[in-house]
PDB file of N, CA and C in Angstrom:
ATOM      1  N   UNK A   1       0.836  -1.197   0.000  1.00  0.00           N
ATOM      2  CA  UNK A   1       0.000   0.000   0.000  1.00  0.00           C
ATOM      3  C   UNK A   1       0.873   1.251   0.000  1.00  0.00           C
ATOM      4  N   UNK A   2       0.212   2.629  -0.096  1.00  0.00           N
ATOM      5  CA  UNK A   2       1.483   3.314  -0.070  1.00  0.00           C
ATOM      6  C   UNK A   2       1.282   3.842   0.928  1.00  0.00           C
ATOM      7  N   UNK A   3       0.637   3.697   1.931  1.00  0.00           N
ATOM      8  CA  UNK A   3       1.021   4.019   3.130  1.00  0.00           C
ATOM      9  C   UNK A   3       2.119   3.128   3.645  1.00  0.00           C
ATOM     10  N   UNK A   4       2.111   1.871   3.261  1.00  0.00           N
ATOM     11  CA  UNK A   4       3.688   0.973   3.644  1.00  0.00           C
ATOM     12  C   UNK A   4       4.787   1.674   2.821  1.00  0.00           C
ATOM     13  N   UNK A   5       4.338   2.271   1.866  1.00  0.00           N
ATOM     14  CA  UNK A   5       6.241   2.527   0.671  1.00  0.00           C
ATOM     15  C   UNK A   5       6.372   3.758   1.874  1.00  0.00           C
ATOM     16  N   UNK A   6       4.907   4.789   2.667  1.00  0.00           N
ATOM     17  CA  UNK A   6       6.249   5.692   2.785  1.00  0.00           C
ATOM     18  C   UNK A   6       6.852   5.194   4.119  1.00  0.00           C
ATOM     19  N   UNK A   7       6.212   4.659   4.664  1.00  0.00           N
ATOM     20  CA  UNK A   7       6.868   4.129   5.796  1.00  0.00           C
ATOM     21  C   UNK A   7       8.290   3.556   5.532  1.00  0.00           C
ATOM     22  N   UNK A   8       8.061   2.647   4.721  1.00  0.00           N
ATOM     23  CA  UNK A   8       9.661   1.840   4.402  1.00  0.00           C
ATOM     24  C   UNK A   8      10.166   2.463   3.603  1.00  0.00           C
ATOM     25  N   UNK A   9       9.728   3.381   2.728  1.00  0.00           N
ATOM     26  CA  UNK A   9      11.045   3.722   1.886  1.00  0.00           C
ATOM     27  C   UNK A   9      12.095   4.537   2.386  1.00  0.00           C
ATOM     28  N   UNK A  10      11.862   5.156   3.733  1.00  0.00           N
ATOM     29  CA  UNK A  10      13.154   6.116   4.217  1.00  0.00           C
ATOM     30  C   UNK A  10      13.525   5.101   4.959  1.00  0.00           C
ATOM     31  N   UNK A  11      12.984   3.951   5.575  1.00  0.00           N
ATOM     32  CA  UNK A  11      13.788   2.780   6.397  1.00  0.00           C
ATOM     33  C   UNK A  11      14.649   2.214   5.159  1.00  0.00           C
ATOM     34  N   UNK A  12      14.041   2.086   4.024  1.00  0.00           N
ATOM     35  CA  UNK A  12      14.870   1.708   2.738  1.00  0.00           C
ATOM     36  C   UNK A  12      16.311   2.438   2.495  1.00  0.00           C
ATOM     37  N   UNK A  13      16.183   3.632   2.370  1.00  0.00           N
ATOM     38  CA  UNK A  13      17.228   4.333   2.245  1.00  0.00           C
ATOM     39  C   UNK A  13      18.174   4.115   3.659  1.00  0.00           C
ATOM     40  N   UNK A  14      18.035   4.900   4.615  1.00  0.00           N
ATOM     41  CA  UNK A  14      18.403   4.608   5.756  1.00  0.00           C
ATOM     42  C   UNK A  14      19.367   3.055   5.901  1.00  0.00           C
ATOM     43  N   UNK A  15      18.819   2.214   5.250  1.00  0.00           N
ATOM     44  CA  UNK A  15      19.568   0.417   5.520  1.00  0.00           C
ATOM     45  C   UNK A  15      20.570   0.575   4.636  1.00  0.00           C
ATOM     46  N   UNK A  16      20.103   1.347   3.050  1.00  0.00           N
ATOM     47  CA  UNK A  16      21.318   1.408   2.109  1.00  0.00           C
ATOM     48  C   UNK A  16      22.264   1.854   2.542  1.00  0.00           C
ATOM     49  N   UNK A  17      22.360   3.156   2.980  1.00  0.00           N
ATOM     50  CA  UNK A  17      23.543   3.868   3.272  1.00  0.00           C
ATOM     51  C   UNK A  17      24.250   3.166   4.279  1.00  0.00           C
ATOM     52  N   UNK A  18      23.428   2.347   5.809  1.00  0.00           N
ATOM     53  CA  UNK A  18      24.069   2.205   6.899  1.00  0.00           C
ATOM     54  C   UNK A  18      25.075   0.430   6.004  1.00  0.00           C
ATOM     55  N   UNK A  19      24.501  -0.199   5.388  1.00  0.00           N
ATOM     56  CA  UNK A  19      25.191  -1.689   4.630  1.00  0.00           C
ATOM     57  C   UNK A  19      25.987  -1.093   3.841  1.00  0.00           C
ATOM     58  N   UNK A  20      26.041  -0.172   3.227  1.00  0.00           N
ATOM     59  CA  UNK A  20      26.701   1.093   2.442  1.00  0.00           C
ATOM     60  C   UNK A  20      28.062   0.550   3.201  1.00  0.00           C
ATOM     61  N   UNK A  21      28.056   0.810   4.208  1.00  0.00           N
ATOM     62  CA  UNK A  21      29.389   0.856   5.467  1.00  0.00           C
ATOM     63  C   UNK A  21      29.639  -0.455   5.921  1.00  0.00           C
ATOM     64  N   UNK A  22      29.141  -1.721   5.443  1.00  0.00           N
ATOM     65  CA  UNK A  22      29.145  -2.820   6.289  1.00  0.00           C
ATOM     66  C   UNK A  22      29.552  -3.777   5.336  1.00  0.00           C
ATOM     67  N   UNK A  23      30.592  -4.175   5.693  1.00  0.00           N
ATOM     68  CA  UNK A  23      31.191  -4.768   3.636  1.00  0.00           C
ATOM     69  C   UNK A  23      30.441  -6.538   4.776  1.00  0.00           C
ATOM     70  N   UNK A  24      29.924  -6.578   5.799  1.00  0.00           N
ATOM     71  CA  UNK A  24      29.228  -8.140   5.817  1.00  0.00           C
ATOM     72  C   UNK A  24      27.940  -8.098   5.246  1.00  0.00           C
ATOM     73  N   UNK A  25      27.004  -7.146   4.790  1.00  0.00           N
ATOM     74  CA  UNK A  25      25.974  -7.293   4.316  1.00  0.00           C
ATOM     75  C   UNK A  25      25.988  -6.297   2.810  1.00  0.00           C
ATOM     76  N   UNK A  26      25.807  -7.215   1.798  1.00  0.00           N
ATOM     77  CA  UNK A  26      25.797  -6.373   0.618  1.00  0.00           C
ATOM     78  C   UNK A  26      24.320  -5.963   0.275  1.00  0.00           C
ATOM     79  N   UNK A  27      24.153  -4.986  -0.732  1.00  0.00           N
ATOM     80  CA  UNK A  27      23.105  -3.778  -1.014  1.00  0.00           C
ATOM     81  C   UNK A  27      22.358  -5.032  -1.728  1.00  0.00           C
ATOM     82  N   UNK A  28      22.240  -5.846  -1.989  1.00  0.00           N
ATOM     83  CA  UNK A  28      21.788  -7.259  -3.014  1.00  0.00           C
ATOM     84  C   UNK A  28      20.325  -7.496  -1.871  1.00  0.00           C
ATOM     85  N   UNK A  29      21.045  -8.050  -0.891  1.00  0.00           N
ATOM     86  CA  UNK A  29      20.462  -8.507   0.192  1.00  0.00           C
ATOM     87  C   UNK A  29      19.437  -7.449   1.067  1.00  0.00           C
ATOM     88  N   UNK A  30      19.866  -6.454   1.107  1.00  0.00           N
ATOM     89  CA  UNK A  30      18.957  -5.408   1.643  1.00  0.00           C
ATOM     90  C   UNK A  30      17.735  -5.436   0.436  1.00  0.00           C
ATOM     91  N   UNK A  31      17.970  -5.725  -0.609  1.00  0.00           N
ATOM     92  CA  UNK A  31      16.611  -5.528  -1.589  1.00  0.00           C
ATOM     93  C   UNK A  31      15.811  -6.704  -1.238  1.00  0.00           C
ATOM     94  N   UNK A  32      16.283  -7.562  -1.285  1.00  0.00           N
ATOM     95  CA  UNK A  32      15.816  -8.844  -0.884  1.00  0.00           C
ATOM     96  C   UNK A  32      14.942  -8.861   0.193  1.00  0.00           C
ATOM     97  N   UNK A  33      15.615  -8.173   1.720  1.00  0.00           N
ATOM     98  CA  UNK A  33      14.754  -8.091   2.620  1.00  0.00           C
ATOM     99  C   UNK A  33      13.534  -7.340   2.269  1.00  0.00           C
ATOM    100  N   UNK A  34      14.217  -6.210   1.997  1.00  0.00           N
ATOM    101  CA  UNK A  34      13.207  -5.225   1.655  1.00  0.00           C
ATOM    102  C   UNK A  34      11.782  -5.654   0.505  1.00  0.00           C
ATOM    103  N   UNK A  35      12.207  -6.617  -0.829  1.00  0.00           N
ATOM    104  CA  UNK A  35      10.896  -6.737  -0.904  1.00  0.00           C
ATOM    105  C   UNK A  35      10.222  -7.666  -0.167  1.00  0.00           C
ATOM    106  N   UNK A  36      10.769  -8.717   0.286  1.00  0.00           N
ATOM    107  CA  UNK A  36       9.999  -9.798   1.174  1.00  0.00           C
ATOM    108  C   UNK A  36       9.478  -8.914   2.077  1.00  0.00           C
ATOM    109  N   UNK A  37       9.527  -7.844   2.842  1.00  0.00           N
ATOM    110  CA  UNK A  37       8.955  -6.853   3.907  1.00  0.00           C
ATOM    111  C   UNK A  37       7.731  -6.714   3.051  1.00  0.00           C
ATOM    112  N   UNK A  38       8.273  -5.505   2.171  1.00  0.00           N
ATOM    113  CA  UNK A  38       7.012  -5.697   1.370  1.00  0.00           C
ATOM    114  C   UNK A  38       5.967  -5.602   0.592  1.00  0.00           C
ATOM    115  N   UNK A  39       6.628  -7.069   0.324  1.00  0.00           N
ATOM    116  CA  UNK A  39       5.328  -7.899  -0.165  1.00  0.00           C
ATOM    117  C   UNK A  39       4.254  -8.361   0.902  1.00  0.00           C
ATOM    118  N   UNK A  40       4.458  -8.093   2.219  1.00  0.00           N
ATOM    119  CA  UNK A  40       3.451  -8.254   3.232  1.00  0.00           C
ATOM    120  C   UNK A  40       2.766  -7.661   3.448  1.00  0.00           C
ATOM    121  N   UNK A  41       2.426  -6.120   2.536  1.00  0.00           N
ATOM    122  CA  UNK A  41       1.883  -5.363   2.741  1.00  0.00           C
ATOM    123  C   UNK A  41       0.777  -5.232   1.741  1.00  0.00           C
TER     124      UNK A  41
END
C-alpha cells in the first residue's frame, strides 16, 4: 500500500547507506529483505 512505501522507503534508504558501510551485508540482500517486507503489505 502506499502508506507501507512511505513508511519503508526512508527505512529503505536509511539500511542502504548504513550496509553502504558494512562490507558483511551487501546492497543485493537489503533488496531482498526489503521486498519480502514488502510484499506483506
Amino acid at each position: 500500500s502506499k502508506i507501507a512505501a512511505i513508511i519503508l522507503i526512508p527505512f529503505f534508504l536509511v539500511s542502504l547507506w548504513y550496509f553502504a558501510h558494512d562490507d558483511r551485508i551487501f546492497p543485493e540482500d537489503v533488496k531482498t529483505i526489503y521486498s519480502e517486507v514488502y510484499s506483506t503489505y
